[in-house]
Protein backbone atom coordinates (compact mmCIF):
# COMPACT_ATOMS: atom_id res chain seq x y z
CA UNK A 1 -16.54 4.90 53.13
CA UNK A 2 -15.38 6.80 56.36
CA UNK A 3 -14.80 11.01 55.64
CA UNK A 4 -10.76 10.12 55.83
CA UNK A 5 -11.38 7.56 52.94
CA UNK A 6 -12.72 9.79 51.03
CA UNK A 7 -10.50 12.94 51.33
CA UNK A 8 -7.75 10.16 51.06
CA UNK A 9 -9.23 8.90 47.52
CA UNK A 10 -9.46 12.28 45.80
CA UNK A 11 -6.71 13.51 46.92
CA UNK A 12 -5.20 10.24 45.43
CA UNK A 13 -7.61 11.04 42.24
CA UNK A 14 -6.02 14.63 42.28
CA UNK A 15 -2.65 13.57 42.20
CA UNK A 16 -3.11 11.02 39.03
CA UNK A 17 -4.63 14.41 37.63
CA UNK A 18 -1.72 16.27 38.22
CA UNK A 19 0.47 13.46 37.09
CA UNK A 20 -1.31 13.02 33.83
CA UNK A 21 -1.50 16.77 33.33
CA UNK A 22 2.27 16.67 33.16
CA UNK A 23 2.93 13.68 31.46
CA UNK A 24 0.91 15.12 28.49
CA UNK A 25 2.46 18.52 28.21
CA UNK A 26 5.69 16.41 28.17
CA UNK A 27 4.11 14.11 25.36
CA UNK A 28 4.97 16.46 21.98
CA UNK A 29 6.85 15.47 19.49
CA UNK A 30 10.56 14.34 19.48
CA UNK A 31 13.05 17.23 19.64
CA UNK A 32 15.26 16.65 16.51
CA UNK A 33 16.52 19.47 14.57
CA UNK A 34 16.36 17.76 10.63
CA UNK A 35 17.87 20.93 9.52
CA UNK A 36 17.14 21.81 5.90
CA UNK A 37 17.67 20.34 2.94
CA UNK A 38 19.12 22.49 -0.41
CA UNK A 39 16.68 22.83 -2.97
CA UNK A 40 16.39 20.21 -5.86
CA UNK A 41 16.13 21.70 -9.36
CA UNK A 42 13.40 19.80 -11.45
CA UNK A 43 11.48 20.73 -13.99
CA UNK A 44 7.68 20.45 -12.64
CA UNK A 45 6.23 21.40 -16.24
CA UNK A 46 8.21 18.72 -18.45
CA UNK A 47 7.30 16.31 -15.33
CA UNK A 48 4.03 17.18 -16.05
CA UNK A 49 3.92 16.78 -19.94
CA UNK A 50 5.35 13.42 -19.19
CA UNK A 51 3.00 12.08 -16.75
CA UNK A 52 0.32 13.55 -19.50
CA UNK A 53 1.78 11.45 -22.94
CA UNK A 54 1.93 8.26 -20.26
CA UNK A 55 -1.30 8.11 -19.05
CA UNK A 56 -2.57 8.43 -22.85
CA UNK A 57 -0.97 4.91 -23.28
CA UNK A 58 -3.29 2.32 -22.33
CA UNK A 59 -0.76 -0.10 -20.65
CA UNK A 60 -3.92 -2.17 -19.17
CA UNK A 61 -3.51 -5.31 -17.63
CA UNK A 62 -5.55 -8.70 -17.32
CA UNK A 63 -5.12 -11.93 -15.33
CA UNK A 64 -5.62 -13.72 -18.77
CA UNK A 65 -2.32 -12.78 -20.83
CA UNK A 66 -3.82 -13.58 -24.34
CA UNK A 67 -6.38 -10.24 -23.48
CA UNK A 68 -3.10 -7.93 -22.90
CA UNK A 69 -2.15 -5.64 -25.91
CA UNK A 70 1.61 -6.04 -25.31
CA UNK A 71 1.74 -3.35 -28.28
CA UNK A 72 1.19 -0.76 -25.76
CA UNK A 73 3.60 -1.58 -23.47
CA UNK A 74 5.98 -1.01 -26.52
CA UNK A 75 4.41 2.34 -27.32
CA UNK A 76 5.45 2.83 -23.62
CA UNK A 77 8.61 2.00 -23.63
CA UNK A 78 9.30 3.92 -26.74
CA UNK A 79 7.97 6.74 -25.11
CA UNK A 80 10.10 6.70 -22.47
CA UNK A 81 13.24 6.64 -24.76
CA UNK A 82 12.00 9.86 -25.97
CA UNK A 83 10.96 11.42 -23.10
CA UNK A 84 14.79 10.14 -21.44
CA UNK A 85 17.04 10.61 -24.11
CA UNK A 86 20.41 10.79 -21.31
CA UNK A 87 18.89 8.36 -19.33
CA UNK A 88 18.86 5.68 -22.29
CA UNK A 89 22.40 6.23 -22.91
CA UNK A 90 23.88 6.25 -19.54
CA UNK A 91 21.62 3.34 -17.82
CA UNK A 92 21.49 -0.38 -19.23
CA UNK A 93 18.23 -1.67 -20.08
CA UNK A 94 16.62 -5.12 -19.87
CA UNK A 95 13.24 -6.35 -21.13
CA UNK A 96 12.47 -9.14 -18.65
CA UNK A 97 9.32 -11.34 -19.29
CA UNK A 98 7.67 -9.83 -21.56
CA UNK A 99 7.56 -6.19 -20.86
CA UNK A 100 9.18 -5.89 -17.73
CA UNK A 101 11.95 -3.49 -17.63
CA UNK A 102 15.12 -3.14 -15.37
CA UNK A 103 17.35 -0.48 -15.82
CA UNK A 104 20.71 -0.68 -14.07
CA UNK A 105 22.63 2.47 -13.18
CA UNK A 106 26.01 1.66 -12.28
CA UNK A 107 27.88 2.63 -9.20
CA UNK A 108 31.49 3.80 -8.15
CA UNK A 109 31.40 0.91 -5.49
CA UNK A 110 30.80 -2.47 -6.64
CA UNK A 111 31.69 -3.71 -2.97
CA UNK A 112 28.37 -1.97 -2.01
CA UNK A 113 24.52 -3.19 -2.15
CA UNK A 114 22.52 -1.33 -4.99
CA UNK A 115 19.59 0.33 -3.91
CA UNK A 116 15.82 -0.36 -5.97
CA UNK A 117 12.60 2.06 -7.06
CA UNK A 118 10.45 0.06 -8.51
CA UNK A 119 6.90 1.23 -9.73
CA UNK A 120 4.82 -0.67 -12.41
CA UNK A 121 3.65 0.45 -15.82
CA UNK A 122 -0.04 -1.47 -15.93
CA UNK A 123 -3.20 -0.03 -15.01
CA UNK A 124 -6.68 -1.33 -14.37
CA UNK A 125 -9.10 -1.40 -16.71
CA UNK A 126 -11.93 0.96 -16.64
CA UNK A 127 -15.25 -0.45 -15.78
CA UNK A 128 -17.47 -1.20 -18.87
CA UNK A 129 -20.50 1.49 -18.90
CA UNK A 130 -18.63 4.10 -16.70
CA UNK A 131 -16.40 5.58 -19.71
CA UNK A 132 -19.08 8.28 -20.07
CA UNK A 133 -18.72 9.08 -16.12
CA UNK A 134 -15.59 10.71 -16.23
CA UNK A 135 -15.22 14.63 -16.27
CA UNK A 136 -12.23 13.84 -18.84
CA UNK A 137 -11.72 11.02 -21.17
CA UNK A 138 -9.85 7.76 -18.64
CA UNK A 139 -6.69 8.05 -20.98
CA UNK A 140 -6.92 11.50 -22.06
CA UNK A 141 -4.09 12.34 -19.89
CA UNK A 142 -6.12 16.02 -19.52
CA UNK A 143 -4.27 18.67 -17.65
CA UNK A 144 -7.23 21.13 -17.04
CA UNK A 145 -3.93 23.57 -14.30
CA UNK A 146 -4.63 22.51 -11.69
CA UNK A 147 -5.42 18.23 -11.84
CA UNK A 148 -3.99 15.78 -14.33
CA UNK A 149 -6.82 13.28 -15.23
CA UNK A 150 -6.92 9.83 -16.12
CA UNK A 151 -6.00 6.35 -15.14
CA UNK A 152 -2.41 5.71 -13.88
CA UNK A 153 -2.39 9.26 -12.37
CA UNK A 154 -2.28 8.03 -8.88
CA UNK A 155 -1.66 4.53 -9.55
CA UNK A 156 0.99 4.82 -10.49
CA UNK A 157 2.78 6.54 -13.33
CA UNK A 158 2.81 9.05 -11.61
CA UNK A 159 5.65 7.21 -9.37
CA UNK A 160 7.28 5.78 -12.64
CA UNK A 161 7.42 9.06 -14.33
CA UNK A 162 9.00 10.83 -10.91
CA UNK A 163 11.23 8.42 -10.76
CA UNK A 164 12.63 8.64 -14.40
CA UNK A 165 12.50 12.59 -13.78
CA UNK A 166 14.72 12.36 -10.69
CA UNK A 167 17.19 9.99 -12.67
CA UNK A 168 17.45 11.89 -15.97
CA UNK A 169 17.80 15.42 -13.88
CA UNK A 170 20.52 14.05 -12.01
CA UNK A 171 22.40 12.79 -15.03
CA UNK A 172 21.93 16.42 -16.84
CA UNK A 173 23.38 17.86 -13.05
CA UNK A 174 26.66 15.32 -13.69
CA UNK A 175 25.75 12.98 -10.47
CA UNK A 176 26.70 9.86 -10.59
CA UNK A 177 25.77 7.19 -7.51
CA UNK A 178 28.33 5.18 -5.40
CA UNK A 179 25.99 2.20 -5.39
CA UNK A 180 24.33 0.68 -7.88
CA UNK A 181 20.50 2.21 -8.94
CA UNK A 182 18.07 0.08 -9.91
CA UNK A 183 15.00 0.62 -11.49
CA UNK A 184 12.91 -2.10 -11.73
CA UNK A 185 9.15 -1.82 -13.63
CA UNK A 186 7.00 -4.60 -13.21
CA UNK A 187 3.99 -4.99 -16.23
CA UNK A 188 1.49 -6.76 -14.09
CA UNK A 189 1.56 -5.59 -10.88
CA UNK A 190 -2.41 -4.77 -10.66
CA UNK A 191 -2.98 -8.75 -11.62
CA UNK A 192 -3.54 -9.63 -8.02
CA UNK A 193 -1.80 -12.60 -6.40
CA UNK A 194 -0.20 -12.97 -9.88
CA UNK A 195 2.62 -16.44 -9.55
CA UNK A 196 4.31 -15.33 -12.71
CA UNK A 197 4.43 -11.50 -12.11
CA UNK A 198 7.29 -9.19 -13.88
CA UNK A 199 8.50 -8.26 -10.73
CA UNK A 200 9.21 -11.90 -9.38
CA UNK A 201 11.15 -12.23 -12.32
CA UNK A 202 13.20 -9.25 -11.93
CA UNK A 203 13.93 -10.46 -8.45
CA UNK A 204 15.02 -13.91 -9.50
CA UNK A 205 16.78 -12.16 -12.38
CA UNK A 206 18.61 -10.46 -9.57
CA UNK A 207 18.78 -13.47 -7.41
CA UNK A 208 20.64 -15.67 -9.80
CA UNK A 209 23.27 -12.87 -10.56
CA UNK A 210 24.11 -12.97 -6.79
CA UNK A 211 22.91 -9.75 -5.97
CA UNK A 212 21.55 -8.56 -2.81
CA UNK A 213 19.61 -5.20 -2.28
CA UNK A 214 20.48 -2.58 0.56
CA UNK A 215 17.07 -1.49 -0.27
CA UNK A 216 13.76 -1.23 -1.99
CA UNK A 217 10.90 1.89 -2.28
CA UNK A 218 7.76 1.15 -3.98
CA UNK A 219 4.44 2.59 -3.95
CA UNK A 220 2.40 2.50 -0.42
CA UNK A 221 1.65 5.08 1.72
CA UNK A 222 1.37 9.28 0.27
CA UNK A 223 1.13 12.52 2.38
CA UNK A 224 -1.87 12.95 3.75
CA UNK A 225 -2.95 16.58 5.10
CA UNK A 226 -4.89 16.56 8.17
CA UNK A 227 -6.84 19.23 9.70
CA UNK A 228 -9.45 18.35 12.76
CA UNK A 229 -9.91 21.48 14.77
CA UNK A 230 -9.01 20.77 18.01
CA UNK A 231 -7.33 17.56 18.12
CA UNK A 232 -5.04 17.59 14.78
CA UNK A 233 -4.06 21.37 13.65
CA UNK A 234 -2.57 21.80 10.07
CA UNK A 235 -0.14 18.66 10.11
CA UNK A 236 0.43 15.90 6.95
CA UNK A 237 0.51 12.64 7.98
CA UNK A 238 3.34 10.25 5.81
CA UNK A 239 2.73 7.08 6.14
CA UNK A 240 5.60 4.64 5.65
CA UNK A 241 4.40 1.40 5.00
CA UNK A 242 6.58 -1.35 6.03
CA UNK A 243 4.85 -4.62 5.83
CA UNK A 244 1.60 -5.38 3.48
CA UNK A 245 -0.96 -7.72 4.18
CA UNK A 246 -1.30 -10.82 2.45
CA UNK A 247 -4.50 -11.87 -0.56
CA UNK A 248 -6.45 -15.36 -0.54
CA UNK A 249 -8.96 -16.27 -2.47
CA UNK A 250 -10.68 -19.56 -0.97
CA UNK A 251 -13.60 -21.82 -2.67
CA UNK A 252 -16.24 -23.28 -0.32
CA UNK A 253 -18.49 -25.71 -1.18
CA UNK A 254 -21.66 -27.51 -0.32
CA UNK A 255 -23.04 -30.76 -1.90
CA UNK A 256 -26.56 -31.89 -1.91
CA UNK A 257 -29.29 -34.13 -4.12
CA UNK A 258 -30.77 -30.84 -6.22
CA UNK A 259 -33.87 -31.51 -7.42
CA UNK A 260 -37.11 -30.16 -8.75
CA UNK A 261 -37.82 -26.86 -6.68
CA UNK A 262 -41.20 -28.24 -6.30
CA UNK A 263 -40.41 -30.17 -3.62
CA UNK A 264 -37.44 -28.87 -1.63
CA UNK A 265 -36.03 -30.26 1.48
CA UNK A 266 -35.90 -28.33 4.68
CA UNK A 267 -32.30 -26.96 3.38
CA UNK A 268 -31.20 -26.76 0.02
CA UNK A 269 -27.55 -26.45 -0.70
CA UNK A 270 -27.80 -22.70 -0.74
CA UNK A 271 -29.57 -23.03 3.05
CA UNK A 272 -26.56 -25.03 3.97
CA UNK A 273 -24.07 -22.93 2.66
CA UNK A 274 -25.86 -19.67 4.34
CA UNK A 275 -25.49 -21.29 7.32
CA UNK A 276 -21.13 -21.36 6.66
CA UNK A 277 -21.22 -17.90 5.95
CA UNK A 278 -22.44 -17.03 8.94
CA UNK A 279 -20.21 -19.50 10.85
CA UNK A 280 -17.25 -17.15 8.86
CA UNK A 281 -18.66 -13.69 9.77
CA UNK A 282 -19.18 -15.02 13.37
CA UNK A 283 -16.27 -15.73 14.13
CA UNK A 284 -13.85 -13.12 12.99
CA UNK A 285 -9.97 -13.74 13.36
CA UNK A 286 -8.37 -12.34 16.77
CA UNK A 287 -7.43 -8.65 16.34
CA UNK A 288 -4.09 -7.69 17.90
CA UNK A 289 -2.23 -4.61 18.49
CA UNK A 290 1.40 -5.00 16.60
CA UNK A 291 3.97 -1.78 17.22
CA UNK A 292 3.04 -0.51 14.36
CA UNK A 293 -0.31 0.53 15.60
CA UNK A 294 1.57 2.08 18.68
CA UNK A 295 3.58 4.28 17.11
CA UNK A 296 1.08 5.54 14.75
CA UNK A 297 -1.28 6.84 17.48
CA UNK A 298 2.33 7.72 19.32
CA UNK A 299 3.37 9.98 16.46
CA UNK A 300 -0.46 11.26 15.97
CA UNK A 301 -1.19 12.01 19.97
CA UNK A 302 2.33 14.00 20.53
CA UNK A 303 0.88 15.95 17.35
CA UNK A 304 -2.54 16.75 19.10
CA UNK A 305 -3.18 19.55 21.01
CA UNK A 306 -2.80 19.80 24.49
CA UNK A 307 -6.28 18.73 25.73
CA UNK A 308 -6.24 15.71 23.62
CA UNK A 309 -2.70 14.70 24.65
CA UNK A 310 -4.50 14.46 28.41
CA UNK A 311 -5.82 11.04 26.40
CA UNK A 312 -3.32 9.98 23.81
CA UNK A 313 -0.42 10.25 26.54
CA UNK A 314 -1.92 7.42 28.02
CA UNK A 315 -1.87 4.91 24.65
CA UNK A 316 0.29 2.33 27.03
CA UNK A 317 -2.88 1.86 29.07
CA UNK A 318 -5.46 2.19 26.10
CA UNK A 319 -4.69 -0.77 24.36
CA UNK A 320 -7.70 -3.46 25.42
CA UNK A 321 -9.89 -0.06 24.69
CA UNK A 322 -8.39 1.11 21.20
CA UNK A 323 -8.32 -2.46 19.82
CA UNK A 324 -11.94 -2.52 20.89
CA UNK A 325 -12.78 0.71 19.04
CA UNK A 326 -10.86 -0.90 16.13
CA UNK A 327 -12.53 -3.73 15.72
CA UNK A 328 -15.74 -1.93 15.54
CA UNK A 329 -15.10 0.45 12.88
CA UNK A 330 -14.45 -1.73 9.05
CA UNK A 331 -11.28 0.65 8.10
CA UNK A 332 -9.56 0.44 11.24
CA UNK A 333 -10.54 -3.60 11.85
CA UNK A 334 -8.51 -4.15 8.85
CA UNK A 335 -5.46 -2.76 10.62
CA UNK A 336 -5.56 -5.15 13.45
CA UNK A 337 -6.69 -8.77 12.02
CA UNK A 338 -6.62 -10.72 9.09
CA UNK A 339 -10.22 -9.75 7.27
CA UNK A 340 -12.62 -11.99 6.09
CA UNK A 341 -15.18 -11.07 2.95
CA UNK A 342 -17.59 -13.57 1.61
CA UNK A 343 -17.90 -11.95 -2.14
CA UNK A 344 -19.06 -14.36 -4.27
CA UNK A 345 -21.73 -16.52 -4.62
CA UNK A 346 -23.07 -19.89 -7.33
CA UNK A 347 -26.04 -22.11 -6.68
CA UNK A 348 -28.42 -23.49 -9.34
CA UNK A 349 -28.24 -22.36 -13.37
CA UNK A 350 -32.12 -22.04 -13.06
CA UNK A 351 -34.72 -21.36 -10.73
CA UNK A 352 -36.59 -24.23 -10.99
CA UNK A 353 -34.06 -26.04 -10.19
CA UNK A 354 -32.22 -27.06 -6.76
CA UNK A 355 -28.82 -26.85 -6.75
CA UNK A 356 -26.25 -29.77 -6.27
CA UNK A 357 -22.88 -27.68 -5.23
CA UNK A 358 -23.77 -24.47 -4.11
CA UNK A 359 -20.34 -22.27 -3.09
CA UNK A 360 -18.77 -19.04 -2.00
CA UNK A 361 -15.85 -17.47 -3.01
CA UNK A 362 -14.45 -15.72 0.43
CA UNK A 363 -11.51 -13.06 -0.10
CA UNK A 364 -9.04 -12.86 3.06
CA UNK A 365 -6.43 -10.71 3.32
CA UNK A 366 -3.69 -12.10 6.28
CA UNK A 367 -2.10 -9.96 8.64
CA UNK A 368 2.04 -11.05 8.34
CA UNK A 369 2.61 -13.65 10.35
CA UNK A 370 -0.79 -15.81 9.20
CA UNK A 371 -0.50 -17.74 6.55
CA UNK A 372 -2.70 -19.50 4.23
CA UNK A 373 -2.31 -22.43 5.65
CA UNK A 374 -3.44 -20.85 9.00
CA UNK A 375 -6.88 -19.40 7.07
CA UNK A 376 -7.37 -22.76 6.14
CA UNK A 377 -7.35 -24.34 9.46
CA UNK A 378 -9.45 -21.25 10.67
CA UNK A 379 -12.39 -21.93 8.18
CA UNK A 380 -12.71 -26.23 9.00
CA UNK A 381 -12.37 -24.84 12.97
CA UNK A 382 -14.95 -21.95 12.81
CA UNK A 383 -17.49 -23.92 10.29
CA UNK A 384 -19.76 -26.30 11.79
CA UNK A 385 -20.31 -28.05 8.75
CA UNK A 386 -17.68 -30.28 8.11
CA UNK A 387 -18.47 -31.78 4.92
CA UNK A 388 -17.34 -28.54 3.34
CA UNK A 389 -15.42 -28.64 0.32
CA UNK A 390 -12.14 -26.00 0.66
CA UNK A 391 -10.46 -25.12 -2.12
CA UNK A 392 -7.46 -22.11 -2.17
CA UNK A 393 -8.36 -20.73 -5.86
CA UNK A 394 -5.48 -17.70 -5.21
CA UNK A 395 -3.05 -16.71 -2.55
CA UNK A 396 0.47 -14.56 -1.96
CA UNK A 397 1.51 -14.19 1.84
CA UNK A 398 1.64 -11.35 3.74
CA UNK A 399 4.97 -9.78 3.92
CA UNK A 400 7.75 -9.61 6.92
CA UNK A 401 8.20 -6.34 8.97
CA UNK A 402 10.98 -3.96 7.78
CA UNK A 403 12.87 -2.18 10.54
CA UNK A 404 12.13 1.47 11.11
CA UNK A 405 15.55 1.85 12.84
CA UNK A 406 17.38 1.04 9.96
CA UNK A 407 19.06 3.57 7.81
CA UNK A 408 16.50 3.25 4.44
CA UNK A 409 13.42 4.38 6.94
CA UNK A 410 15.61 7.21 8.52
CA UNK A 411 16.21 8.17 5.00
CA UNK A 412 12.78 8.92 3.91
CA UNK A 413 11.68 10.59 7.05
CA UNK A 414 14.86 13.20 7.37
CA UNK A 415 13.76 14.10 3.73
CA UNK A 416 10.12 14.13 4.62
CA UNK A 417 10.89 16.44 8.19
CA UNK A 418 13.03 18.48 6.48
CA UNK A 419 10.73 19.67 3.34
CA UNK A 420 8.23 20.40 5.74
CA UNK A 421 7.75 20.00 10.03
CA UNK A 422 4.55 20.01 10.34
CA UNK A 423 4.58 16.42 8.68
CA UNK A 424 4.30 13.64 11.25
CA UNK A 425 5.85 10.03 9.92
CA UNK A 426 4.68 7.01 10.90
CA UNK A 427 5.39 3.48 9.91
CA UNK A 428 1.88 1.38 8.84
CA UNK A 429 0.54 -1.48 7.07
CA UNK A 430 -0.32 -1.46 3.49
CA UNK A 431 -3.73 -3.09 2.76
CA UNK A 432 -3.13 -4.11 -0.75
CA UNK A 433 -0.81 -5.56 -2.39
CA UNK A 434 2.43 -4.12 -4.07
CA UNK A 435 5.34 -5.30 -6.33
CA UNK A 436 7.45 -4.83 -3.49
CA UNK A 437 6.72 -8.37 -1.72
CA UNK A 438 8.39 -10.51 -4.15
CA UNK A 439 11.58 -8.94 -3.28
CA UNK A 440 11.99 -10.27 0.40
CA UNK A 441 14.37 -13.08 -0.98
CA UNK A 442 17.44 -10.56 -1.47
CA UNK A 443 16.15 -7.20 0.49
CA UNK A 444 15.52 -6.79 4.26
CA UNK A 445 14.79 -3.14 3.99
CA UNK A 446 11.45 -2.67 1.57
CA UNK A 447 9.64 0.32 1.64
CA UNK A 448 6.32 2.05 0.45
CA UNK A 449 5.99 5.34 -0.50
CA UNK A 450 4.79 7.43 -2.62
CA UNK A 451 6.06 11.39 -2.20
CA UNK A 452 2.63 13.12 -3.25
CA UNK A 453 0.30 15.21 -1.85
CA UNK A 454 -2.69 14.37 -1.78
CA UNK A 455 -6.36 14.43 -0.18
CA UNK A 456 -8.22 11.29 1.10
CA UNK A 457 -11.06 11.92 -1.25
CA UNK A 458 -8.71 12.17 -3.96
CA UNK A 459 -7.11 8.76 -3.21
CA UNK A 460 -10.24 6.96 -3.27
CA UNK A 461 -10.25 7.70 -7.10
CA UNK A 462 -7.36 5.56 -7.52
CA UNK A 463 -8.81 2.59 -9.74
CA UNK A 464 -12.35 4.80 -9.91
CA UNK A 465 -13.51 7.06 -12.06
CA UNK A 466 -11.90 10.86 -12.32
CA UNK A 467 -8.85 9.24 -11.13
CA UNK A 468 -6.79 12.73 -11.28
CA UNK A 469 -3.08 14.07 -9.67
CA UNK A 470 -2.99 17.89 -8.47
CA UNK A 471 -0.30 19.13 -10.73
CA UNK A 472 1.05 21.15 -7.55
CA UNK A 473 2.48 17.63 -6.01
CA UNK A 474 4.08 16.35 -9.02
CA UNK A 475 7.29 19.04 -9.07
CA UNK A 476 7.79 17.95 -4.96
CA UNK A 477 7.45 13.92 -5.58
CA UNK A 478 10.77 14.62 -8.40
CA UNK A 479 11.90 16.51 -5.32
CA UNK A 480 12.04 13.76 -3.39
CA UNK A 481 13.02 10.89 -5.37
CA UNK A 482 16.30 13.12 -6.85
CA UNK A 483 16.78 13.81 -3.18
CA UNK A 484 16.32 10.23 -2.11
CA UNK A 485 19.05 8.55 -4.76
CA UNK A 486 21.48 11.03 -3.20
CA UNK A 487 21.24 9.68 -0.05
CA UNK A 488 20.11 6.23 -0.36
CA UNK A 489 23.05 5.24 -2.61
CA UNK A 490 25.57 6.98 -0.79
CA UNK A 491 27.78 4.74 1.49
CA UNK A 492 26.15 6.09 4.87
């Protein structure tokens, strides 16, 4: 390269520099003035005494109905009589299935769409031999000041119990809503991939009553605080979730002769099968970038500080690089494809013996837009063996998109912006499943979220041991739910 070449080529390099330089100090976050929002009376310590008496009530559930102690669920719903005297009397009340309940708060404008919170009264059960493991007995309910311990704290009475909070605070206040309020409490939302759930039959409860939903929060994403010195300064990052992935179970299978073990062939049916699992693993599903993953890191990077907006303000151009870093770290892979997790495994009852069907149970969980259907034809593709038996033991699809520029999200994040601005909202994907899903049939506008506060080390309690709330979030998340009914069934 000649002298003139080079000059030529830095100073090129120096003005991309420059142009970067000012492209990132013009990448911050978007100039809207939320305003504030008056503050919401609510009574933090009855919340609290509440969300204490419900978590002492073991509303567990199981896949196999005949284990459920339905008495519980009536223990519940006795409670929360009590505990909502004007609620009771003002709302109607339906017991749908068996334990379901729907309440319906009635509107000054029948020519409107009601608006939905739904949140589910089951929990998980805890896991035999870790009862003693817990710093407070599972259904104790404990409130030592400053956490309230026990299972259903996060997940999620806590919701149910802000929600009835909101409603019965508003009806002491004299509001009443120009649309219709539902609230709609599924009994067996943690049975996973359940086809006769509570909350399907609410929804075609609702369906065959002709009635359409302007919109639907459930549980899903939280606030998050986030504090990485410098990158991400003293922000809380609200996550929105507005799709959820989908849950299949799938049954593969290899035959063979079995056998005494004595004399094995070169492969028994286990060998065989080993060599399908690693076909699976090998040959993960394509990852892809969908908006959603945009404006996360959009709404993160104009949140970073300057140095580290020279990078983020350049996400456009990132892409082939992020989805490569993605797909190389488990928790962020999951964000980008449709996963796949070999989990269980059956060969021979004995080991003298070789076995004749040797299989593995293989959880996926589809990003929206692949369906079942399209796992199947992945596995026969992908496996070499094609004597494999397939068999689809469980499965609900992944949800549709809801649209952030519709007036349900804007909702949500003017009340989020305006409690507090260092919060930065962002629309993501929900990696389990919710009751939420089955309502796609008469709603367009489904949300997730769950208004509390709390740590990433707390949240991976939920369905663990010390499962536990910090009492300081549960006076906001009433906050927010009185706060949302206001607005969401207004007429605009």
């Amino acid at each position: 390269m000649s002298k003139t070449s080079k000059i030529a080529a830095l100073g090129a390099l120096g003005v991309a520099a420059g142009v970067n330089a000012v492209r990132a100090l013009k990448f911050t976050p978007e100039k809207v003035d939320y305003g504030t929002a008056p503050e919401e009376k609510v009574d933090a310590a009855r919340a609290a005494e509440h969300l204490s008496k419900a978590i002492s009530i073991q509303t567990v559930s199981y896949p196999e109905k005949e284990k459920v102690d339905f008495s519980k669920f009536e223990e519940f719903h006795e409670f929360l009589e009590e505990a909502y005297p004007l609620l009771h009397k003002t709302l109607s009340k339906e017991i749908i299935c068996e334990a379901s309940l729907m309440y319906c708060w009635k509107g000054t404008r029948s020519d409107l769409d009601p608006i939905a919170l739904l949140s589910h009264q089951d929990v998980v059960p805890i896991s035999a031999g870790t009862e003693g493991d817990w710093e407070h007995p599972a259904f104790s309910g404990y409130n030592d000041g400053e956490f309230i311990w026990g299972r259903g704290a996060l997940d999620m009475k806590n919701h149910l119990i802000g929600v009835m909070e909101a409603v019965e605070t508003l009806l002491e206040e004299g509001f009443q809503p120009e649309r219709d309020v539902y609230l709609l409490f599924g009994q067996d939302e943690e049975v996973v991939a359940s086809g006769e759930s509570g909350a399907k039959a609410m929804m075609e409860t609702l369906q065959q009553r002709g009635i359409h939903l302007d919109s639907v929060i459930d549980e899903g994403g939280a606030i998050l605080p986030v504090n990485i010195k410098g990158v991400l300064e003293n922000k809380n990052l609200v996550g929105i979730g507005i799709a959820e992935k989908g849950y299949l179970d799938v049954e593969i299978s290899v035959n063979a002769k079995g056998g005494h073990s004595s004399q094995p062939p070169k492969h028994s049916a286990l060998g065989e099968l080993a060599d399908v699992i690693k076909d699976l693993e090998n040959h993960q599903f394509k990852a892809e970038l969908m908006p959603f993953i945009t404006d996360l890191f959009s709404g993160l990077g104009r949140n970073c500080t300057y140095p580290v907006r020279l990078v983020t303000c350049n996400i456009p151009y990132l892409k082939p690089v992020i989805k490569e870093v993605m797909k190389q770290i488990p928790p962020a892979a999951c964000l980008v494809r449709t996963t796949t997790a070999v989990s269980m495994a059956n060969g021979s009852p004995a080991a003298n013996v070789l076995p004749q069907k040797a299989s593995v149970v293989v959880n996926f969980r589809q990003m929206p837009g692949t369906t079942t259907a399209d796992v199947v034809e992945h596995i026969r593709k992908v496996v070499r063996n094609k004597d494999v038996e397939i068999k689809v033991l469980k499965t609900k699809e992944a949800s549709k998109f809801s649209p952030t520029d519709a007036r349900p999200f804007r909702i949500i994040k003017e009340i989020c912006m305006q409690e507090d601005k260092s919060n930065v909202v962002a629309p993501y994907l929900v990696m389990g499943g919710t009751d939420a899903c089955f309502y796609e049939p008469i709603c367009e506008n489904i949300l997730r979220y769950s208004p509390y506060k709390v740590s990433v080390a707390l949240l991976r309690c939920t369905h663990g041991t010390n499962e536990r709330i910090p009492v300081a979030a549960i006076g906001p998340g009433v906050a927010f739910f009185k706060k949302y009914i206001k607005r969401a069934s207004a007429e605009n």
